[in-house]
C-alpha atoms as a PDB file:
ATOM      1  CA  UNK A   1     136.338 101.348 150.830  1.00  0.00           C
ATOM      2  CA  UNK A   2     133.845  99.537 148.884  1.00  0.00           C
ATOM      3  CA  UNK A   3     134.123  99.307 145.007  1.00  0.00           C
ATOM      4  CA  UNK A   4     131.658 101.077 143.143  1.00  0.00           C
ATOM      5  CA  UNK A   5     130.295  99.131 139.907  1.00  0.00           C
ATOM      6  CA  UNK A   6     129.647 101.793 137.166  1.00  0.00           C
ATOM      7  CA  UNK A   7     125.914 101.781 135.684  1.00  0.00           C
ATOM      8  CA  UNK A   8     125.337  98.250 133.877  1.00  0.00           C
ATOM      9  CA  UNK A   9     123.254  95.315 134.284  1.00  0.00           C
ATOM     10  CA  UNK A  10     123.316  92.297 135.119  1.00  0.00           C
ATOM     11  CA  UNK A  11     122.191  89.527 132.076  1.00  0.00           C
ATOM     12  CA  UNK A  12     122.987  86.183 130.201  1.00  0.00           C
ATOM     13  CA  UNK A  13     124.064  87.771 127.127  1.00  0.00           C
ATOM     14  CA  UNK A  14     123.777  85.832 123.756  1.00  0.00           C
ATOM     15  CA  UNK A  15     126.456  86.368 121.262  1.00  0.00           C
ATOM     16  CA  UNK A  16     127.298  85.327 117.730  1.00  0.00           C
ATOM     17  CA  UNK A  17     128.599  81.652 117.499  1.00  0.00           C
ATOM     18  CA  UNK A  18     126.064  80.741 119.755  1.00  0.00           C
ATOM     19  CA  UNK A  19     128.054  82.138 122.668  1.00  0.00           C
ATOM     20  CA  UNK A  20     126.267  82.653 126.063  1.00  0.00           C
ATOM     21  CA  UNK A  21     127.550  84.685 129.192  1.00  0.00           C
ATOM     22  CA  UNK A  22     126.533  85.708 132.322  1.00  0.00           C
ATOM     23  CA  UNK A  23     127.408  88.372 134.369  1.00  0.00           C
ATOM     24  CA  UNK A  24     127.429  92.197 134.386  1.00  0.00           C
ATOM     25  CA  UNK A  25     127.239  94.265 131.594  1.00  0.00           C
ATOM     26  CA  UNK A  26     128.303  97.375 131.045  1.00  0.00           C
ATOM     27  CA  UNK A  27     129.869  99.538 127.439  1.00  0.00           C
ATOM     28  CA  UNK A  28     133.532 100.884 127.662  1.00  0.00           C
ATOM     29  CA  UNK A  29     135.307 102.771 125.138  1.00  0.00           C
ATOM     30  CA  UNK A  30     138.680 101.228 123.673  1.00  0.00           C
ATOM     31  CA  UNK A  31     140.430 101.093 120.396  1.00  0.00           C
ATOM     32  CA  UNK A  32     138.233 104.043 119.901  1.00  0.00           C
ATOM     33  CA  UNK A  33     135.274 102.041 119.838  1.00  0.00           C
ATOM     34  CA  UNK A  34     132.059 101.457 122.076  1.00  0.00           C
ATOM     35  CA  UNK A  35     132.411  97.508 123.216  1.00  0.00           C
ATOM     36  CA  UNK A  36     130.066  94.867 125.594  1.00  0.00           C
ATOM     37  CA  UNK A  37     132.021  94.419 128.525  1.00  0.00           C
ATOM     38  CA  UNK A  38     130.857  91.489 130.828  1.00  0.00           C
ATOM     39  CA  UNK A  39     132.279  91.404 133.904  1.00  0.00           C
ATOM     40  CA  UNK A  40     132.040  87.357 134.864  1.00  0.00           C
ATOM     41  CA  UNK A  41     131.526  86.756 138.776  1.00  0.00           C
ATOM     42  CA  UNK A  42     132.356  83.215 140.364  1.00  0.00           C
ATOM     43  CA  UNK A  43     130.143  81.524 142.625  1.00  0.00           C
ATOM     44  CA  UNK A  44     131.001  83.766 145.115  1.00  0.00           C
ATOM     45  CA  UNK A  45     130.079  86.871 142.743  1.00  0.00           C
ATOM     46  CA  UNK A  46     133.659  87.728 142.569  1.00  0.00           C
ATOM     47  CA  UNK A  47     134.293  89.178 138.848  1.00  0.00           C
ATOM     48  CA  UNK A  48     137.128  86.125 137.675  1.00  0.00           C
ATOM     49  CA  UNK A  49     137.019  87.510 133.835  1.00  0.00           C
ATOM     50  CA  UNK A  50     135.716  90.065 132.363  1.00  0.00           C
ATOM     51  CA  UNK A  51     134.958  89.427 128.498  1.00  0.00           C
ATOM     52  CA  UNK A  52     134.614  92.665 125.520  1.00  0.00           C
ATOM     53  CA  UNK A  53     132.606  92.596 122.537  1.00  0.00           C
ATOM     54  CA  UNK A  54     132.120  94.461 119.367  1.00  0.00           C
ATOM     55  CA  UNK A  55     128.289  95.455 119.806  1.00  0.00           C
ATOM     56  CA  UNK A  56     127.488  93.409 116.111  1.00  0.00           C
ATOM     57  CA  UNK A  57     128.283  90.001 117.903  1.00  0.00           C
ATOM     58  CA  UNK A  58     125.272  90.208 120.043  1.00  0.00           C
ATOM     59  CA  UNK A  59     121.937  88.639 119.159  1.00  0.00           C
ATOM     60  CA  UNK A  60     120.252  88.770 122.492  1.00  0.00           C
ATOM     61  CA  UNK A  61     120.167  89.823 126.199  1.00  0.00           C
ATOM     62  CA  UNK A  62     118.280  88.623 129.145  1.00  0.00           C
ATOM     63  CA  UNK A  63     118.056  91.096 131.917  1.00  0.00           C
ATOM     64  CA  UNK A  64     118.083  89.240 135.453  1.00  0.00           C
ATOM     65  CA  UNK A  65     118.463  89.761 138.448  1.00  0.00           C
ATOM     66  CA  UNK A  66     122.131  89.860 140.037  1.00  0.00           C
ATOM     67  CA  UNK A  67     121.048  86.831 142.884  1.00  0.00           C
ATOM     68  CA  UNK A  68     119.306  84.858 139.112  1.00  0.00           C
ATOM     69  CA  UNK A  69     122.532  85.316 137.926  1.00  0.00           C
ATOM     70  CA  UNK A  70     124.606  84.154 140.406  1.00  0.00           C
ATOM     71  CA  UNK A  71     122.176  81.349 141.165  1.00  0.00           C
ATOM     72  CA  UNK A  72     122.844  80.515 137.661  1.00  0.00           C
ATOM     73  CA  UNK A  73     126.684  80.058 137.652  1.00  0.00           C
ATOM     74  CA  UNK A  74     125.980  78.205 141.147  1.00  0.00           C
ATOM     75  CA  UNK A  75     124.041  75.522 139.123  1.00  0.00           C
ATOM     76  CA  UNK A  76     126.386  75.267 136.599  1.00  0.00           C
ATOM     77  CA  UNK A  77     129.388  74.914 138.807  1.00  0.00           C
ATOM     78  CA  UNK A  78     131.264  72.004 137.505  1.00  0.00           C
ATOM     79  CA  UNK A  79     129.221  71.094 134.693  1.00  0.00           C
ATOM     80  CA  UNK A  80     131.243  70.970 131.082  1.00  0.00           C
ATOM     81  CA  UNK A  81     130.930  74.275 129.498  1.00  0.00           C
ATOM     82  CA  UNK A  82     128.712  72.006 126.538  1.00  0.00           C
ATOM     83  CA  UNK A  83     125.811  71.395 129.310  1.00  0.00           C
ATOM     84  CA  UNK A  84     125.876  74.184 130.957  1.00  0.00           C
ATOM     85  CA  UNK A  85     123.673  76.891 129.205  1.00  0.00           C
ATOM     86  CA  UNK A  86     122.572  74.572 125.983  1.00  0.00           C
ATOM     87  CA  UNK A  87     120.429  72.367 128.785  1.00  0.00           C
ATOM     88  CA  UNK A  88     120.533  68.492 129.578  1.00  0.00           C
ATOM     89  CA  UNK A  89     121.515  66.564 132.498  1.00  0.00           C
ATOM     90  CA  UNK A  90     124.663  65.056 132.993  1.00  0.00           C
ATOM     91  CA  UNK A  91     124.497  60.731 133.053  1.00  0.00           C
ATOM     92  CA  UNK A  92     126.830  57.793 133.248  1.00  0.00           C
ATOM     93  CA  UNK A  93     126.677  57.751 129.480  1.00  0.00           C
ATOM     94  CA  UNK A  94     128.064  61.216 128.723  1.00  0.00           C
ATOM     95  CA  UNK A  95     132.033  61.298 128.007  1.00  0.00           C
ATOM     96  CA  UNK A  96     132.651  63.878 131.014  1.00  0.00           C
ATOM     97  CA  UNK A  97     133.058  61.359 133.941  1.00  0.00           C
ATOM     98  CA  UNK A  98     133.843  63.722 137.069  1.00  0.00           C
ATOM     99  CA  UNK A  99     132.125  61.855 139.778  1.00  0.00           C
ATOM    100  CA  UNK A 100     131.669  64.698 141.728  1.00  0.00           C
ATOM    101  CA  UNK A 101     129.058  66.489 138.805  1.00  0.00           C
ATOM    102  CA  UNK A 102     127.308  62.816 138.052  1.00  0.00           C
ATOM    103  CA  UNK A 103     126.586  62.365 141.947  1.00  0.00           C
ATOM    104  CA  UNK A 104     123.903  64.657 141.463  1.00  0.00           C
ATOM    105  CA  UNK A 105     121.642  65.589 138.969  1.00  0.00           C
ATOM    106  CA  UNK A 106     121.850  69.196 137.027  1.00  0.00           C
ATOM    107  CA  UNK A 107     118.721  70.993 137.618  1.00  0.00           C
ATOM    108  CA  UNK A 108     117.696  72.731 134.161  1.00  0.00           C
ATOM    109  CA  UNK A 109     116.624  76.334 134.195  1.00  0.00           C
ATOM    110  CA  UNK A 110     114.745  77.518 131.011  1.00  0.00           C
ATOM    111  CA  UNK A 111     113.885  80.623 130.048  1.00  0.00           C
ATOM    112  CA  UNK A 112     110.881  80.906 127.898  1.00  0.00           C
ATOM    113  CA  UNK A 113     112.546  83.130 125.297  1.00  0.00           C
ATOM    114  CA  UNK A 114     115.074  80.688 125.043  1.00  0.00           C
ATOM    115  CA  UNK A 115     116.044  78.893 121.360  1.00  0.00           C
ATOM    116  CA  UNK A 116     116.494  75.590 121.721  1.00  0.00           C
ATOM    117  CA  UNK A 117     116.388  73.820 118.775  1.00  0.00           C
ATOM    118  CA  UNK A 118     119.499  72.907 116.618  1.00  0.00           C
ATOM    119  CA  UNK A 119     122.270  73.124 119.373  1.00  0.00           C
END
């Protein structure tokens, strides 16, 4: 039997301390509070952790598609966490050295709403 995701959607969600996550989003009811849950898929779209906020943390969402998502974490696959959703390619002058991730280049993916000053 297949699983049955409740109603949610699927987003890079921006939250305070200049936090971003992708996955699935959906609100759940604990401590006797309404919290962001975002269920985070691997490459494979397998959920591997699923994250809860209190709703004041977030400052943004991005709706996307579940395959833009996905594509997303593909991209970022092996990158360090620092390069991954702030932007900028990975070089043979950065401190991370995994040969593996410097082999090829990162290909940025921008969204036009964006902030990317100051990071």
């Amino acid at each position: 039997m297949s699983e049955v995701k409740p109603a949610g959607e699927w987003a890079l969600v921006e939250l305070m301390g200049h936090r971003q996550v992708l996955g699935f989003v959906t609100e759940v009811v604990k401590f006797g509070r309404t919290l962001i849950q975002i269920d985070v898929p691997d490459v494979d779209g397998i959920t591997v952790a699923t994250q809860r906020y209190s709703p004041e943390a977030l400052y943004g969402q991005t709706l996307m598609t579940e395959a833009a998502v996905l594509e997303r974490i593909r991209l970022n696959a092996g990158v360090p966490y620092s390069r991954q959703l702030g932007g900028g390619s990975v070089d043979k002058t950065d401190d991370f050295t995994d040969e593996s991730v410097d082999a090829a280049p990162v290909k940025r993916v921008d969204f036009p709403d964006r902030c990317t000053g100051g990071w």
